[in-house]
Protein backbone atom coordinates (compact mmCIF):
# COMPACT_ATOMS: atom_id res chain seq x y z
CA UNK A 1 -0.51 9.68 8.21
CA UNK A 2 0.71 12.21 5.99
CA UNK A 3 -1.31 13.97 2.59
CA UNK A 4 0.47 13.88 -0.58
CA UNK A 5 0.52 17.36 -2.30
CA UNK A 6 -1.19 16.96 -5.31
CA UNK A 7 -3.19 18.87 -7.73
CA UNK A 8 -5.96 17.75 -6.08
CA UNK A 9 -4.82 18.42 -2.34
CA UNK A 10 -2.01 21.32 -3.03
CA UNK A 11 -1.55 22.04 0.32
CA UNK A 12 0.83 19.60 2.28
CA UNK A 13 0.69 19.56 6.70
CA UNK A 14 3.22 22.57 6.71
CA UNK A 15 2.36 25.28 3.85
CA UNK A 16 5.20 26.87 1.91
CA UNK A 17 5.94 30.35 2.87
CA UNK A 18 5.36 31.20 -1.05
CA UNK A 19 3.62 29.51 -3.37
CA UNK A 20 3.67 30.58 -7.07
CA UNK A 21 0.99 28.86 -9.99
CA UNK A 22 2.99 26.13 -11.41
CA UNK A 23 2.00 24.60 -15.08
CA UNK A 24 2.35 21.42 -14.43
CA UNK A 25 1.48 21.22 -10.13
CA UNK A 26 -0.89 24.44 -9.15
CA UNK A 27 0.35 25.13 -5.82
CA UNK A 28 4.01 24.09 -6.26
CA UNK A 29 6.06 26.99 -6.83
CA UNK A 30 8.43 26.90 -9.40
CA UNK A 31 11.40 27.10 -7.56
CA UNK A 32 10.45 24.11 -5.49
CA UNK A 33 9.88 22.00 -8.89
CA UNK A 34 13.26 22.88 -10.37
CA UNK A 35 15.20 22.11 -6.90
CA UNK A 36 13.06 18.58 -6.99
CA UNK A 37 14.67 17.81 -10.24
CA UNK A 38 18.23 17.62 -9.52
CA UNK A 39 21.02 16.93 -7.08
CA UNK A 40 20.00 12.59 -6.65
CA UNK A 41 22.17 10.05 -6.68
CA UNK A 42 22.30 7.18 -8.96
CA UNK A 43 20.68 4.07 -7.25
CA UNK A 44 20.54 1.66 -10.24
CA UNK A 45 21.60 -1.95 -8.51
CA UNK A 46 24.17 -3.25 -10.68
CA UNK A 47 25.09 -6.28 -8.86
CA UNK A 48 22.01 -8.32 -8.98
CA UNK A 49 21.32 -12.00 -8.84
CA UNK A 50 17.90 -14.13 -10.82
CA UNK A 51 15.45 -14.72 -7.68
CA UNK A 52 15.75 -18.07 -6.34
CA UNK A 53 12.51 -19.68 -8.75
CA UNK A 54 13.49 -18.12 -11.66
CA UNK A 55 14.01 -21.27 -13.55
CA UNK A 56 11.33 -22.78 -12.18
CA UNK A 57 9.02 -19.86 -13.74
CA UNK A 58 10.56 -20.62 -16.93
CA UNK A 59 9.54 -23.80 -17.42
CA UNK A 60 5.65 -23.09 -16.54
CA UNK A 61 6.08 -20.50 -18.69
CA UNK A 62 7.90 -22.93 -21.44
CA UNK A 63 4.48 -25.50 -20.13
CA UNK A 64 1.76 -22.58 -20.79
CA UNK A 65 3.47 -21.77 -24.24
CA UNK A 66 3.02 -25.25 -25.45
CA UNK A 67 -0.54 -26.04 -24.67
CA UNK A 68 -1.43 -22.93 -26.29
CA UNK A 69 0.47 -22.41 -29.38
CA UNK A 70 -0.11 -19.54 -31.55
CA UNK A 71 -1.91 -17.54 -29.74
CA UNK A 72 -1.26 -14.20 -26.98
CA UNK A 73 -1.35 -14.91 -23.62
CA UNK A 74 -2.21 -11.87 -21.35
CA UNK A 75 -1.92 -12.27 -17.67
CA UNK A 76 -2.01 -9.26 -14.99
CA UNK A 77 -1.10 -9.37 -11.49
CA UNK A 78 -4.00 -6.62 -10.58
CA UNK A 79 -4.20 -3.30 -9.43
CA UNK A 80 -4.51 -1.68 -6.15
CA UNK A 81 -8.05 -1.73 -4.53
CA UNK A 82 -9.03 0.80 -2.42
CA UNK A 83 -10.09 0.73 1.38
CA UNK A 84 -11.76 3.75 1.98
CA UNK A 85 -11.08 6.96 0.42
CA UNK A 86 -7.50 7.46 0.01
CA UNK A 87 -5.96 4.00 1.35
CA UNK A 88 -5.54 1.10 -0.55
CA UNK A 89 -5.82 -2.63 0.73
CA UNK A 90 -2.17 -4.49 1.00
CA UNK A 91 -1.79 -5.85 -2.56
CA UNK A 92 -1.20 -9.30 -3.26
CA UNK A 93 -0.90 -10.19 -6.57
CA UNK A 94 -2.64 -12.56 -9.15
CA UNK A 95 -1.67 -16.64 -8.33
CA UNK A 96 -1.69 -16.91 -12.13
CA UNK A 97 0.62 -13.74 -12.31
CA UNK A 98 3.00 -14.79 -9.31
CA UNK A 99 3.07 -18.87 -10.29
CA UNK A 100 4.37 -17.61 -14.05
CA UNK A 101 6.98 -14.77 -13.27
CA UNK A 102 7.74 -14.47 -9.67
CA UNK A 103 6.97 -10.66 -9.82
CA UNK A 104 4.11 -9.60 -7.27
CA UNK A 105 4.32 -5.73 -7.88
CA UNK A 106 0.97 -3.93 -8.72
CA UNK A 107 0.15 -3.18 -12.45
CA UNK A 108 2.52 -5.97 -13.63
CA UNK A 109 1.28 -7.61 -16.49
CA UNK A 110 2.71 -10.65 -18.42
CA UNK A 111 2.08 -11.33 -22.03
CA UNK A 112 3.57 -14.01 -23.65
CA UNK A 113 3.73 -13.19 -27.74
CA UNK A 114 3.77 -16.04 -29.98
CA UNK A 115 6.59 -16.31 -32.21
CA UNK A 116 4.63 -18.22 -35.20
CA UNK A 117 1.73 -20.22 -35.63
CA UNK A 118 3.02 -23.68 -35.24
CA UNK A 119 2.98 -25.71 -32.41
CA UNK A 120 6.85 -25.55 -31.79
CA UNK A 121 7.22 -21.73 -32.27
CA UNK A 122 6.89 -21.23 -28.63
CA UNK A 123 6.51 -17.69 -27.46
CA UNK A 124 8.30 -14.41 -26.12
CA UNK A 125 7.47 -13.54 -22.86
CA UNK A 126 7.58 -9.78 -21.72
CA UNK A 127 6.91 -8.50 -18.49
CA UNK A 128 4.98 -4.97 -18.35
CA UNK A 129 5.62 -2.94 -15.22
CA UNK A 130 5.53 0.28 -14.04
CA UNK A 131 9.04 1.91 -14.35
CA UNK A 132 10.56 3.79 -11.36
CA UNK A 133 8.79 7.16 -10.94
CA UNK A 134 9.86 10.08 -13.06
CA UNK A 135 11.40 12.85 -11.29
CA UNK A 136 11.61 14.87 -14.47
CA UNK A 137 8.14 16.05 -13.71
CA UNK A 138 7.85 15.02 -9.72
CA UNK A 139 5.55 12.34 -10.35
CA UNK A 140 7.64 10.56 -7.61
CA UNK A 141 7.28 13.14 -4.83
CA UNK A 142 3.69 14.28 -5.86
CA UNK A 143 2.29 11.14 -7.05
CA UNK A 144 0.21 9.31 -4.23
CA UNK A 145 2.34 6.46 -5.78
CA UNK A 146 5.52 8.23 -6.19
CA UNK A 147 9.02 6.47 -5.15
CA UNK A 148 8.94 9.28 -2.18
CA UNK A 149 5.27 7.93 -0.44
CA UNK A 150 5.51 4.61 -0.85
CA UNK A 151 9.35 3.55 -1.20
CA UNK A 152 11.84 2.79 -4.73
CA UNK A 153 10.34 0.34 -7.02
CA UNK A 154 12.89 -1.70 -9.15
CA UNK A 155 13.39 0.11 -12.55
CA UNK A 156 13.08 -2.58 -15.66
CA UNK A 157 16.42 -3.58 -16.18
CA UNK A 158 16.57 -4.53 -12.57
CA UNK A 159 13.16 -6.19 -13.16
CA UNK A 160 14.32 -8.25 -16.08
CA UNK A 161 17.59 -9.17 -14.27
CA UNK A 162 15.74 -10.42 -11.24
CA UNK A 163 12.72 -12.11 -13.39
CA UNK A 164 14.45 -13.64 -16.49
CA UNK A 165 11.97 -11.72 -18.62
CA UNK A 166 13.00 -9.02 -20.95
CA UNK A 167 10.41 -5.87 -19.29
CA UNK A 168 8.69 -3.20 -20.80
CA UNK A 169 6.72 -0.50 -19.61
CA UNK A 170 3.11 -1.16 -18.81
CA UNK A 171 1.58 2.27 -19.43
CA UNK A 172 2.13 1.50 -23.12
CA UNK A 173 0.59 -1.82 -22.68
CA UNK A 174 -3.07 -1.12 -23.34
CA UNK A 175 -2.23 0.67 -26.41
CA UNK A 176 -0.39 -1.94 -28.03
CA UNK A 177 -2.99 -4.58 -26.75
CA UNK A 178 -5.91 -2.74 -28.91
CA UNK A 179 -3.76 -2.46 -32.12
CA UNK A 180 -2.74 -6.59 -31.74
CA UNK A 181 -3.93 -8.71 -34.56
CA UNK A 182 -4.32 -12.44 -33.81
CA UNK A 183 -5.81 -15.11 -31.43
CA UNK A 184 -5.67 -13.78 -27.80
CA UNK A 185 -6.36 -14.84 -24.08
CA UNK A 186 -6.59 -13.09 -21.18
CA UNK A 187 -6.67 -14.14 -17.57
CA UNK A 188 -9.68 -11.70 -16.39
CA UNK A 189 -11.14 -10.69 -13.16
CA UNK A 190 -7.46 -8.83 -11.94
CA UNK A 191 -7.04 -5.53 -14.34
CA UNK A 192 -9.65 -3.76 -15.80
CA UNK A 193 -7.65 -1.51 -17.64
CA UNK A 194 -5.75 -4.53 -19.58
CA UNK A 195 -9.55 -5.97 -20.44
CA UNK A 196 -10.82 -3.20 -22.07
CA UNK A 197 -8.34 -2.78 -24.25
CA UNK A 198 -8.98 -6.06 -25.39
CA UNK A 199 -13.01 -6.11 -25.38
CA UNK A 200 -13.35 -7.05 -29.15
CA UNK A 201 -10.82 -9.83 -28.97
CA UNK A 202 -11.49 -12.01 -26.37
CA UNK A 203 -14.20 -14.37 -25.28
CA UNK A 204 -15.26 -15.76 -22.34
CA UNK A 205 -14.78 -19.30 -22.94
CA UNK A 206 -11.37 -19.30 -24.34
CA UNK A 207 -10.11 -16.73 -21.33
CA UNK A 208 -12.02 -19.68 -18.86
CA UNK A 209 -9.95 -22.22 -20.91
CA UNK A 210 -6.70 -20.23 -19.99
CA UNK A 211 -7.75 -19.77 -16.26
CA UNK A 212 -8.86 -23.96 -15.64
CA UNK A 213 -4.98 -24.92 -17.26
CA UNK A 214 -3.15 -22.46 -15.44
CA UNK A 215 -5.44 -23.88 -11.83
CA UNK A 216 -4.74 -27.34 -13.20
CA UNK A 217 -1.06 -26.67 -13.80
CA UNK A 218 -0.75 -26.32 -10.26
CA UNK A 219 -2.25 -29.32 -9.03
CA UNK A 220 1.18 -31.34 -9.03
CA UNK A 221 4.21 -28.85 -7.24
CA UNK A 222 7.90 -28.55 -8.00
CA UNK A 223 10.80 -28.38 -5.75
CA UNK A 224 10.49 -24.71 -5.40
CA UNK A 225 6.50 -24.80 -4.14
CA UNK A 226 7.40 -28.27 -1.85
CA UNK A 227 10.24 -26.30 -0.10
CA UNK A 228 7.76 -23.12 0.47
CA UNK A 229 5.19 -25.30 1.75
CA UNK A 230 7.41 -26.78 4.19
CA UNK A 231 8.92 -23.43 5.01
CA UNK A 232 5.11 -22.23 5.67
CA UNK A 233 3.84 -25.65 7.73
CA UNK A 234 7.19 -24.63 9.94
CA UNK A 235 6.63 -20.95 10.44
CA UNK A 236 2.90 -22.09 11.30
CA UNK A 237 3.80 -24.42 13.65
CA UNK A 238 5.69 -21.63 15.47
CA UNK A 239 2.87 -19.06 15.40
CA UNK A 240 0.81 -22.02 17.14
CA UNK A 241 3.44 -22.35 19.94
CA UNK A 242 3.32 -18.81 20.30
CA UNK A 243 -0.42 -19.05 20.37
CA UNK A 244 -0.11 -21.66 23.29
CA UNK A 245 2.35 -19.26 25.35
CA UNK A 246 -0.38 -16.59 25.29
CA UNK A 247 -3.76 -18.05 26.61
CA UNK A 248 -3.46 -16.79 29.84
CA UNK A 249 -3.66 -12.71 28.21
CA UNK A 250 -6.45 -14.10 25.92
CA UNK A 251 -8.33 -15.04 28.73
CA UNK A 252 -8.00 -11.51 29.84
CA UNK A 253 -8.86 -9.82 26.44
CA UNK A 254 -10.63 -11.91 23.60
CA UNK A 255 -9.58 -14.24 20.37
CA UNK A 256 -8.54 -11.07 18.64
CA UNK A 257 -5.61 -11.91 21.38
CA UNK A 258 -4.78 -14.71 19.64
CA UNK A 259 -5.53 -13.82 16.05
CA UNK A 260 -2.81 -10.81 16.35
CA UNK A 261 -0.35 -13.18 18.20
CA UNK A 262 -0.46 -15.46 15.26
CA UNK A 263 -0.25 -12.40 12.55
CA UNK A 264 2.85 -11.28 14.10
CA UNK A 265 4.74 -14.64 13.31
CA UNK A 266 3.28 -14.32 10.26
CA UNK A 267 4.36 -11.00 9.00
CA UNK A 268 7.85 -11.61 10.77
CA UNK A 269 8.53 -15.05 8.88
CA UNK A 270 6.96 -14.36 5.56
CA UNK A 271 4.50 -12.28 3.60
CA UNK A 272 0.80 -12.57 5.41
CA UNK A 273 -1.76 -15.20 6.60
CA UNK A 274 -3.18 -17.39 4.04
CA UNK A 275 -6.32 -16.75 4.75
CA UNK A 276 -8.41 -15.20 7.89
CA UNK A 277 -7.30 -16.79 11.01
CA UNK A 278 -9.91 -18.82 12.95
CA UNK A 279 -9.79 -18.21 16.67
CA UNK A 280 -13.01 -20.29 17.73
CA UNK A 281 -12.96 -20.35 21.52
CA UNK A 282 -16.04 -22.38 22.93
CA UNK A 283 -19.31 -22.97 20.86
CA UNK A 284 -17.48 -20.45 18.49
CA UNK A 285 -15.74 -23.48 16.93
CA UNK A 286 -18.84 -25.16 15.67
CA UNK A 287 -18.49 -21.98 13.00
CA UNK A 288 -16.71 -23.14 9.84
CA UNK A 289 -15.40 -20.11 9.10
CA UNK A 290 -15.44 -17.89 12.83
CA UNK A 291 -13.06 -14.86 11.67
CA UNK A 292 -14.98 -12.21 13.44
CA UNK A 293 -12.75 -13.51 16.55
CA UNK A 294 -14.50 -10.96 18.99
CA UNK A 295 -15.70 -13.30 21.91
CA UNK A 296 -14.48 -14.74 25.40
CA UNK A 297 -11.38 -17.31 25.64
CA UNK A 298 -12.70 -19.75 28.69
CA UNK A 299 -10.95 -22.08 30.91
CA UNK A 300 -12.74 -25.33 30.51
CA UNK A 301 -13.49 -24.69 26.79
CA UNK A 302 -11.50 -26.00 24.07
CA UNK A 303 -9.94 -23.49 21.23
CA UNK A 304 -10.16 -24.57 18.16
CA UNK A 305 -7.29 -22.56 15.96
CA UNK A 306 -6.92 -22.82 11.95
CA UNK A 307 -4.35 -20.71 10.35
CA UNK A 308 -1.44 -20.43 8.52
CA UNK A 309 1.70 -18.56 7.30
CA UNK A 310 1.52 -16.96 3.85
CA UNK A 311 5.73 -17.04 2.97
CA UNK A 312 6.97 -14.30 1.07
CA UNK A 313 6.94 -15.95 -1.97
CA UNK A 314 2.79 -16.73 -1.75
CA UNK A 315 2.92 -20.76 -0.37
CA UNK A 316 0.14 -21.08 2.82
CA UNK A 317 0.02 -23.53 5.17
CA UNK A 318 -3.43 -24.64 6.17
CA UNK A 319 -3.85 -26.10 9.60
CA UNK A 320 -5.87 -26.68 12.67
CA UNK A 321 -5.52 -27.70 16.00
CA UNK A 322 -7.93 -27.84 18.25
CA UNK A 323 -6.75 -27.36 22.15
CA UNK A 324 -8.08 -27.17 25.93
CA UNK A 325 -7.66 -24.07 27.03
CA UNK A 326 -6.67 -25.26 30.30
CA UNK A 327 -3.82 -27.34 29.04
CA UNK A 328 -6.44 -30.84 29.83
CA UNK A 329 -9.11 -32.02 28.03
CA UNK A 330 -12.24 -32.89 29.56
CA UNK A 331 -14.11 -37.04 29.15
CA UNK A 332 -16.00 -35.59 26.67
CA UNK A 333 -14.13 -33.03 24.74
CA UNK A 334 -11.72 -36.03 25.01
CA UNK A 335 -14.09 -38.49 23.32
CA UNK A 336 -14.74 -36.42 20.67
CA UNK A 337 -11.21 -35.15 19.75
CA UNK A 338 -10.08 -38.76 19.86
CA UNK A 339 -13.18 -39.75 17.36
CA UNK A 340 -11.71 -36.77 14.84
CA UNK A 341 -8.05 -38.00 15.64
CA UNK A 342 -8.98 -41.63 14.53
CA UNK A 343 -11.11 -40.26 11.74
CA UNK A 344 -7.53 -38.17 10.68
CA UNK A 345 -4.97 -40.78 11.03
CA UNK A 346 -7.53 -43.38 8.74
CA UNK A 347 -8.11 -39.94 5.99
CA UNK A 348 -3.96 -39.67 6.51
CA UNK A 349 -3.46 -43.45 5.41
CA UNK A 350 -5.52 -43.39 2.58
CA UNK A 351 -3.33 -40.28 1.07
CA UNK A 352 -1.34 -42.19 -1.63
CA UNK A 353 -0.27 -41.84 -5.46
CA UNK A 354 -2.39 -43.44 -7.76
CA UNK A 355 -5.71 -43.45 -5.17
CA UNK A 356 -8.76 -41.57 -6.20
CA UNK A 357 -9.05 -37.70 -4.63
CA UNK A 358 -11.83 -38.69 -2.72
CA UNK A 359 -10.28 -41.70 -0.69
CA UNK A 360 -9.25 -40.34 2.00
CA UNK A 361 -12.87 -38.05 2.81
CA UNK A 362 -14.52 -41.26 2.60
CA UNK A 363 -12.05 -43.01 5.06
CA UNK A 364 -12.36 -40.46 7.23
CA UNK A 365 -16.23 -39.93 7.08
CA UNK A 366 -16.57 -44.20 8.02
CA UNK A 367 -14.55 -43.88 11.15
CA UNK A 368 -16.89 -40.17 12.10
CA UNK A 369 -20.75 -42.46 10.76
CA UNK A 370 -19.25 -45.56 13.36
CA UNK A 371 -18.45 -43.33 16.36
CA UNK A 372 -21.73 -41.28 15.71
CA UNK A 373 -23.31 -44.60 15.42
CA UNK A 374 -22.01 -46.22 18.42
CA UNK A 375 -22.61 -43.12 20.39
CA UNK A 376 -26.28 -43.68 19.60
CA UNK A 377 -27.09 -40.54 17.59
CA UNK A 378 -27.34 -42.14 14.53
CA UNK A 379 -29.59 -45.46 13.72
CA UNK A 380 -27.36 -47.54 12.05
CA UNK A 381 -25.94 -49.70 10.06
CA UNK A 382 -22.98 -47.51 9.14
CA UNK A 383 -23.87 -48.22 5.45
CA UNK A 384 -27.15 -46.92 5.72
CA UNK A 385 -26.18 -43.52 7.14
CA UNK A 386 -23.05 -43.50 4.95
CA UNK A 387 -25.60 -43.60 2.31
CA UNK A 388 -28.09 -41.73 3.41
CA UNK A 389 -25.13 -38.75 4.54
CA UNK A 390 -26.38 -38.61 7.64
CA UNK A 391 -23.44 -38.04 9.35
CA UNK A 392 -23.07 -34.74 7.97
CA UNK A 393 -25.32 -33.22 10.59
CA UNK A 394 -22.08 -33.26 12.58
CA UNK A 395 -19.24 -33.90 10.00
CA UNK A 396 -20.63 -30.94 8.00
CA UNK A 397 -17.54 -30.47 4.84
CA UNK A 398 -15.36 -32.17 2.75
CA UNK A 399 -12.22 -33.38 4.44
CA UNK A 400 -10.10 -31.48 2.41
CA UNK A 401 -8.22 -29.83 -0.71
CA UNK A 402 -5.81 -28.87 -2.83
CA UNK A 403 -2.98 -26.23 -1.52
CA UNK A 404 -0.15 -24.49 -2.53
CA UNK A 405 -0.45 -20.26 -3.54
CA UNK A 406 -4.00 -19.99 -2.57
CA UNK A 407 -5.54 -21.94 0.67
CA UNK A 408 -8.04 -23.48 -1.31
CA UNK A 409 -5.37 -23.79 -4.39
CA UNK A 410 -6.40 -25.38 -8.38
CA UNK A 411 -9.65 -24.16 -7.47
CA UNK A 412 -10.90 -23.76 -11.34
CA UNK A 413 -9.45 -27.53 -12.09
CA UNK A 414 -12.00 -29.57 -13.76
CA UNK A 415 -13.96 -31.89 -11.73
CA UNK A 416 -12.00 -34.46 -13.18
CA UNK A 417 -8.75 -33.51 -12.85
CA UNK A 418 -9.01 -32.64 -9.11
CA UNK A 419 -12.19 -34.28 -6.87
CA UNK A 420 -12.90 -36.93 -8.96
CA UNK A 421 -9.18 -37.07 -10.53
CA UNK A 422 -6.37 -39.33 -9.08
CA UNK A 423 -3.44 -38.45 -6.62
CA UNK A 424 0.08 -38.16 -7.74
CA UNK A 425 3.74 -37.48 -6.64
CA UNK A 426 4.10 -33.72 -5.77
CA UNK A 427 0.21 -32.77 -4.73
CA UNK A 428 -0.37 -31.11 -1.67
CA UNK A 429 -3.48 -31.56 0.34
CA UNK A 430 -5.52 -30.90 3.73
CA UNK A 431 -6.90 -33.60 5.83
CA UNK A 432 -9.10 -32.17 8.36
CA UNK A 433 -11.89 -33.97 9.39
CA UNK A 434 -14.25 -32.56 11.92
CA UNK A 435 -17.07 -32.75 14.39
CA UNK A 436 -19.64 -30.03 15.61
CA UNK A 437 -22.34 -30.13 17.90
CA UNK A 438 -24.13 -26.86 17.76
CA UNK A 439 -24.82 -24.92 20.86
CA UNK A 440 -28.51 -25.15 19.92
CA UNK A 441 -28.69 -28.76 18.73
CA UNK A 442 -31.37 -30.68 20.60
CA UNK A 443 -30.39 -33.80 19.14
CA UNK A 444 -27.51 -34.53 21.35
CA UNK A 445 -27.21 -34.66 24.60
CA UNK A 446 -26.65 -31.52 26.32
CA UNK A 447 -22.87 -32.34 26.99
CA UNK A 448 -22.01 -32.92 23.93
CA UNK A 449 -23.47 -29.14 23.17
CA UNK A 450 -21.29 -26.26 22.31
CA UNK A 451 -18.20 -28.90 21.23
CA UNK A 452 -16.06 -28.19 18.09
CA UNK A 453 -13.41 -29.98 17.26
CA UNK A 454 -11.42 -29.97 14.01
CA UNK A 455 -7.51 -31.46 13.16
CA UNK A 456 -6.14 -30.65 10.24
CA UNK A 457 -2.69 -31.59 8.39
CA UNK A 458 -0.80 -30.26 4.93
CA UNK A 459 -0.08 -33.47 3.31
CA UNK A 460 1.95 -34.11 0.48
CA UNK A 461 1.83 -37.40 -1.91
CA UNK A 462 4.95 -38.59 -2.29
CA UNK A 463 6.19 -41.80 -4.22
CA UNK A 464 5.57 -44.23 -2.31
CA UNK A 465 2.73 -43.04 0.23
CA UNK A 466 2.88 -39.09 1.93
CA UNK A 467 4.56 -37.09 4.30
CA UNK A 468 2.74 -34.77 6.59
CA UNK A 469 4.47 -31.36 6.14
CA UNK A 470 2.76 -30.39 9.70
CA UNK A 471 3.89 -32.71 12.23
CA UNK A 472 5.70 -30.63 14.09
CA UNK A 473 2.69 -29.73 15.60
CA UNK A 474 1.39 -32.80 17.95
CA UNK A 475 -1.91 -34.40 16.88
CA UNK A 476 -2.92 -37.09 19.78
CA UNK A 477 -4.81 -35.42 22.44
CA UNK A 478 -2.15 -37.09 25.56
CA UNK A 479 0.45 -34.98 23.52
CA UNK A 480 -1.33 -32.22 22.97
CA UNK A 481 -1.63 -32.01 26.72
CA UNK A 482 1.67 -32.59 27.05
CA UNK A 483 2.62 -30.11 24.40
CA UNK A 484 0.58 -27.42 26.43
CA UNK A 485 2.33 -27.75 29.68
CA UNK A 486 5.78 -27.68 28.13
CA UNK A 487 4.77 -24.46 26.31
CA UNK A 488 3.30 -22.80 29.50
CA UNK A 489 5.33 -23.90 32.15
């Protein structure tokens, strides 16, 4: 990996034959300066075209500017965050910041100016970004940042073509922010820069009022989000299948086998993962949350996968599968995928407008208490340990939640507009119910020991019941055997 040549690090992998004190760049010669100013082609793009969502941005925009009238509305996309030393982390912009403009460049802020103080006066929305780098002064050959490292960034007028929004250019941003008069709001935790330059005008509770509308906005989806969520469930699917096609080399090597055979579909077919890929082979899959994905893929264990595709406009899929890794399931792992199967398909049914959030968890925990019941670990009736939450020895989390831009998506909703709200047209949810029987658990018998199993679906509530964006993955275990041996042989 190449070393910029800075002020800081004026010496590049092959020194110049002279170098000469420069003003501006100690170590650049002034020659080399003056022949880095000229002889470039014009690369403006003339010819472009709104991005696909723009209208759709506009009208949560339009939604934003009416429930808070009057007042500034700052929200950044965030800044780059480094990894160690001199690298930086990919960057993945705000879900407040993406969900409003589209945009998911670093730096970018949006602030949305209010055009009067009544309700109706709506606002002007202007989005700040970095324009492309000077080459008056070489900023984008010697900048870390510069067009030349890290590769042309649209200039504003391309910006507000592609956006909608008329731009403007963010390093002026903070200034004007600390000389505005008037009720403001800022979205915090994503630009320090942008919240200092506001310190004296902000409070806490009125930014938190900004953040829980803009997660609550998003609890219901649009066309746009429905058709990127089905776009990510389908790319998922895929990276599964590709998953399934590979066992035999992660047998040979590890689950990091599998977790880089799914990030390759992912980063072909759209942005990222959602989220950290779980790649729980064996007693691994009684982990919630097993991304370390460092141990042994066994024949005669079962694989419990949960991951999905990040598309390039920011929509994850969120699903889980949980497999033999031998292509057959044994009695037992049997019994107990077919227990979180039955569990599924009653959570699934219960997924319907106008039901209360937490319908289909309880659904799905009764059929989990009555098979834990009739297998004799639990003393029923099934009331009692309903009641009582037994069951969650082995059930151990919610069945699921809202989705859309982030895995775990409206996450700032109020209580009562999301777990203890009701379901309508357009939401998105997981079902995944589970069942895990640690490897230590003396409670069980010892063959039930080391088991994980987990199933989980992207539903969406539709008008008149749901559709499960997901189901081109199998869920019954027969065709998930069946699935296997198509895949492999």
């Amino acid at each position: 990996m190449a070393e910029e040549l800075t002020p800081d690090n004026p010496e590049s992998e092959e020194k110049p034959i002279k170098q000469r004190k420069n003003g501006l760049y100690p170590g650049v010669s002034d020659e080399l300066a003056a022949n880095m100013k000229s002889g470039w082609a014009d690369t403006e793009l003339r010819d472009l075209e709104p991005i696909a969502q723009a209208a759709h941005t506009a009208a949560r925009r339009a939604a934003l500017s009416a429930r808070f009238p009057g007042e500034r509305l700052v929200i950044p996309a965030g800044n780059l965050k480094t990894r160690s030393n001199d690298t930086e982390y990919s960057f993945r912009a705000s879900t407040e910041y993406a969900y409003l403009t589209g945009n998911q460049t670093e730096d970018g802020v949006l602030v949305m100016e209010p055009r009067g103080e009544g309700e109706d006066a709506g606002h002007d929305a202007t989005l700040y970004l970095l324009p492309r780098s000077d080459r008056e002064n070489g900023e984008f050959w010697l900048s870390g940042q510069g067009e030349l490292w890290v590769g042309r960034r649209h200039s504003l007028s391309e910006a507000a073509t592609l956006y909608g929004i008329p731009t403007g250019d963010v390093r002026k941003l903070a200034g004007k922010l600390a000389e505005a008069t008037g009720p403001v709001r800022v979205v915090r935790g994503h630009d320090a820069g942008i919240e200092k330059a506001l310190t004296d005008k902000v409070t806490a509770e009125r930014d938190e009022e900004l953040r829980v509308h803009l997660s609550e906005a998003r609890l219901v989806k649009d066309a746009f989000e429905i058709a990127e969520l089905e776009k990510a469930c389908a790319s998922t699917a895929r990276g599964f299948e590709d998953v399934v096609k590979v066992l035999d080399k992660a047998q040979a090597t590890s689950e990091r086998y599998i977790e880089g055979t799914f990030f390759l579909r992912a980063r072909v077919e759209g942005n990222d993962i959602g989220y950290g890929s779980i790649c729980a082979a064996g007693p691994h899959a009684c982990t919630l949350h097993w991304v370390r994905n460092d141990g042994p893929v066994r024949a005669g264990d079962l694989l419990l996968l949960d991951a999905g595709v990040e598309t390039t406009e920011l929509y994850t899929a969120d699903v889980t599968r949980t497999m033999p890794i031998s292509g057959t399931f044994t009695d037992i792992q049997r019994k107990i995928y077919d227990a979180v199967y039955e569990a599924q398909e009653a959570g699934i049914a219960a997924v319907k407008p106008g039901a209360a959030f937490r319908d289909f968890h309880d659904a799905a925990q009764r059929v989990l208490a009555e098979k834990l019941v009739e297998w004799g670990l639990l003393e029923g009736p099934v009331e009692r340990v309903l009641e009582l939450g037994l069951q969650r020895r082995w059930t151990l989390h919610g069945t699921g939640h809202m989705l859309g831009m982030d895995v775990h998506d409206c996450a700032a909703a109020r209580a009562e507009e999301y777990v203890g709200g009701t379901l309508e047209p357009g939401m998105c949810l997981t079902v995944e119910p589970g069942l895990y029987f640690q490897a230590d658990d003396l409670t069980v018998p010892e063959e039930y020991r080391g088991i994980g199993v987990r199933i989980e679906d992207d539903i969406l509530v539709t008008d008149d019941g749901n559709r499960n964006l997901s189901d081109g993955l199998p869920r019954r275990s027969d065709e998930v055997e069946a699935w296997m041996a198509r895949l492999k042989g």
